[in-house]
C-alpha atoms as a PDB file:
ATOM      1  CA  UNK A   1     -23.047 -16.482  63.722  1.00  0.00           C
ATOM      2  CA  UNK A   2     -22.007 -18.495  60.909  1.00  0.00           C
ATOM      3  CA  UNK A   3     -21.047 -22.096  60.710  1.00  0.00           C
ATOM      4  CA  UNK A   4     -17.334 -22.640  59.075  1.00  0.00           C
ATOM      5  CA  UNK A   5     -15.891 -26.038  57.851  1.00  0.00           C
ATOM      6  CA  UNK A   6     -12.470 -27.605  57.997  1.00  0.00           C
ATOM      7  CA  UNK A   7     -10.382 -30.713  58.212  1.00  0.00           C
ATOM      8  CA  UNK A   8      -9.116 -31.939  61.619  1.00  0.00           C
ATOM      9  CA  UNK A   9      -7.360 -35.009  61.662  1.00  0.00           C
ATOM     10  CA  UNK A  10      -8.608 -36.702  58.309  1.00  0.00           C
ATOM     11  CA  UNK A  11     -12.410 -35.794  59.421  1.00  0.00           C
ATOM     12  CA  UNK A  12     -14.981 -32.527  58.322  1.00  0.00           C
ATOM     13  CA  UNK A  13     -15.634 -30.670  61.994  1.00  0.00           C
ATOM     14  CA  UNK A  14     -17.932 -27.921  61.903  1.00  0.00           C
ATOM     15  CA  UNK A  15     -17.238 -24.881  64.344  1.00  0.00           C
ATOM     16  CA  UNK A  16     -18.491 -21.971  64.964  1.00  0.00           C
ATOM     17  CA  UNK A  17     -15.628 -19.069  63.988  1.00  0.00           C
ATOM     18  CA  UNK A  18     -16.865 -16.244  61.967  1.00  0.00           C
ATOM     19  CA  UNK A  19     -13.420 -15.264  60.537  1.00  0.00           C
ATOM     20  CA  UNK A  20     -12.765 -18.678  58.626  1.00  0.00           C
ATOM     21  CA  UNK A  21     -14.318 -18.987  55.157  1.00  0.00           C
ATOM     22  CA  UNK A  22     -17.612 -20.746  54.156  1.00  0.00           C
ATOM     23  CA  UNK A  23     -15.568 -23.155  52.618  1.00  0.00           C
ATOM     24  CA  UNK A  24     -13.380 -25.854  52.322  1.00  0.00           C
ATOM     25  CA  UNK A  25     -11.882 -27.727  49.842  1.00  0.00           C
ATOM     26  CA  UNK A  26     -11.517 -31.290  50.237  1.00  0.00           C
ATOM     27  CA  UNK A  27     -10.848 -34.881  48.269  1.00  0.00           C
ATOM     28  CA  UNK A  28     -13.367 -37.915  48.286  1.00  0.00           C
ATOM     29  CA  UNK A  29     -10.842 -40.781  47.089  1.00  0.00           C
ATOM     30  CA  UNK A  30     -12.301 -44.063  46.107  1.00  0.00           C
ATOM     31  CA  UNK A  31     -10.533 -46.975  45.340  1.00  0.00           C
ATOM     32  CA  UNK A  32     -10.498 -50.513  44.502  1.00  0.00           C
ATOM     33  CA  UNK A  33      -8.745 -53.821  43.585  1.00  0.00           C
ATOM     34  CA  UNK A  34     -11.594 -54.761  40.925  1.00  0.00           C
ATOM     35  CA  UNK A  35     -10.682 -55.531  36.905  1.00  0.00           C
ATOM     36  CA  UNK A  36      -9.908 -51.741  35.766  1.00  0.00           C
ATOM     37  CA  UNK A  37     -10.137 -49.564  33.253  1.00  0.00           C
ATOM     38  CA  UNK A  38      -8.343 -49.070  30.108  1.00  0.00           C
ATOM     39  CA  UNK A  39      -7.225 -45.746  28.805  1.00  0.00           C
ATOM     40  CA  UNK A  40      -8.455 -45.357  26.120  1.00  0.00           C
ATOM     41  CA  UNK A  41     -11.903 -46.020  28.508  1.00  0.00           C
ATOM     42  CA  UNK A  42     -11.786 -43.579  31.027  1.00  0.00           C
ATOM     43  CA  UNK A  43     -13.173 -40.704  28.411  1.00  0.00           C
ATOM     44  CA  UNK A  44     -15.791 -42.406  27.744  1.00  0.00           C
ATOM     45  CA  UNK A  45     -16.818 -43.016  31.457  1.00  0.00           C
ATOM     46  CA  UNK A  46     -19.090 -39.781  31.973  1.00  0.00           C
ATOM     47  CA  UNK A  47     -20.634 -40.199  28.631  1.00  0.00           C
ATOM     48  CA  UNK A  48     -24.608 -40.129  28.825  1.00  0.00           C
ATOM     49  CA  UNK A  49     -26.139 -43.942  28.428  1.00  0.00           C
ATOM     50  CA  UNK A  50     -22.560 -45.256  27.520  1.00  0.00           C
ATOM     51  CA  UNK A  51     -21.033 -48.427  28.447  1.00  0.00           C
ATOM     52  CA  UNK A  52     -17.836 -49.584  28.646  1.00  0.00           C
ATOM     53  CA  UNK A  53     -17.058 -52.366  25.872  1.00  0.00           C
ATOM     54  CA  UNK A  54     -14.356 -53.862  28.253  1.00  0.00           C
ATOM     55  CA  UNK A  55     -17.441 -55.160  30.911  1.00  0.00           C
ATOM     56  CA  UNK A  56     -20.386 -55.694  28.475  1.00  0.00           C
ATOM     57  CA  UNK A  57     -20.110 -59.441  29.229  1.00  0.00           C
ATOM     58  CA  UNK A  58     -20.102 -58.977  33.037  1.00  0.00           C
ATOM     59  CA  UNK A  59     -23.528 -59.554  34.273  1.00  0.00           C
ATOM     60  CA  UNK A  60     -24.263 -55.639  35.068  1.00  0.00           C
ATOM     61  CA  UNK A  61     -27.423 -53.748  34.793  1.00  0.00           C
ATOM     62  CA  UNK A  62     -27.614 -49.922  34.627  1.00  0.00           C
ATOM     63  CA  UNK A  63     -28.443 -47.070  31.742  1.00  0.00           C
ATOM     64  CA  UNK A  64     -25.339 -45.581  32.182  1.00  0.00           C
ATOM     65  CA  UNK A  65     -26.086 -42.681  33.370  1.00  0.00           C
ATOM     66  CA  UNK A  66     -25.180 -42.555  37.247  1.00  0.00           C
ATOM     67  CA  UNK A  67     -21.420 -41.182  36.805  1.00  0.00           C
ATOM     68  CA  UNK A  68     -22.539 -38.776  34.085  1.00  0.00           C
ATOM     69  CA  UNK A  69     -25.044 -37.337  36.576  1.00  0.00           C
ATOM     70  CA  UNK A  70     -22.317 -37.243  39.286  1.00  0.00           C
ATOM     71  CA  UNK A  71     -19.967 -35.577  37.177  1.00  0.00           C
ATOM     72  CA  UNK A  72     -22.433 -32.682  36.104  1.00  0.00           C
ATOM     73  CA  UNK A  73     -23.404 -32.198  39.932  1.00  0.00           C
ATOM     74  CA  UNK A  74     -19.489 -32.173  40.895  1.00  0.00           C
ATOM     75  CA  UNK A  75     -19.073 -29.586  38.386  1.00  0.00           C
ATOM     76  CA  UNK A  76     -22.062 -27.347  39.018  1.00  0.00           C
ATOM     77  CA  UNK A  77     -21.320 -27.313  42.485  1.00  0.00           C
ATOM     78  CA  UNK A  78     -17.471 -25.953  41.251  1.00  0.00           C
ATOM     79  CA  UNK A  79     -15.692 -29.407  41.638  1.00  0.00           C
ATOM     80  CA  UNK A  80     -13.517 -31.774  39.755  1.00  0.00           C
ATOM     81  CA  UNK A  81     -13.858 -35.491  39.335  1.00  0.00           C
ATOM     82  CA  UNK A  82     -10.530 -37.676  38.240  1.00  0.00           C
ATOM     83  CA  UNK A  83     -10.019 -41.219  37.208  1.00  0.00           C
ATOM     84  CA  UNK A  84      -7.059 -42.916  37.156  1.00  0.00           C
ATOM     85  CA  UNK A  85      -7.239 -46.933  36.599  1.00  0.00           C
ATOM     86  CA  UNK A  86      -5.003 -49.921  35.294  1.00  0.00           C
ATOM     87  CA  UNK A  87      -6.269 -53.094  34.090  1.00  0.00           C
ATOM     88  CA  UNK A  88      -6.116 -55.698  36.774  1.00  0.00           C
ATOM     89  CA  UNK A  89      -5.448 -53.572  39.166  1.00  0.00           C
ATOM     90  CA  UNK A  90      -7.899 -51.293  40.337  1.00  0.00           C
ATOM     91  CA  UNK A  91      -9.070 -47.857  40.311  1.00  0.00           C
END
């Protein structure tokens, strides 16, 4: 018997129905109220070892390559990652 996966009520419930699919599409939505991102920005977010000029004076530490390697997994896996930001308003 195979395990099948679908939304119920805003939450991923596993169950135990042979005739649904193996799987499910779904949406992991992030958000925040923090400084934003410019436009002309956002393509350069998934760049290997790139930083954003906007923050380079906020006291952050990283090689810049954590949302690059997200991305690539997203993708391989056959997913699709979005941005959308304004400048002091979130993302």
């Amino acid at each position: 018997m195979s395990q099948a996966f679908g939304a119920e009520n805003d939450k991923l419930v596993a169950n135990n129905k042979s005739e649904q699919t193996k799987y499910v599409k779904f949406a992991i939505i992030i958000e925040d109220n923090g400084v934003g991102i410019s436009k002309e920005n956002i393509s350069k977010l998934f760049k290997d070892y790139s930083r954003l000029d906007e923050h380079q004076n906020m006291n952050h530490k990283g090689t810049g390559l954590g949302l690059s390697i997200c991305k690539n997994l997203v993708e391989q896996m056959g997913g699709k990652v979005k941005v959308e930001s304004e400048i002091n308003v979130g993302s």
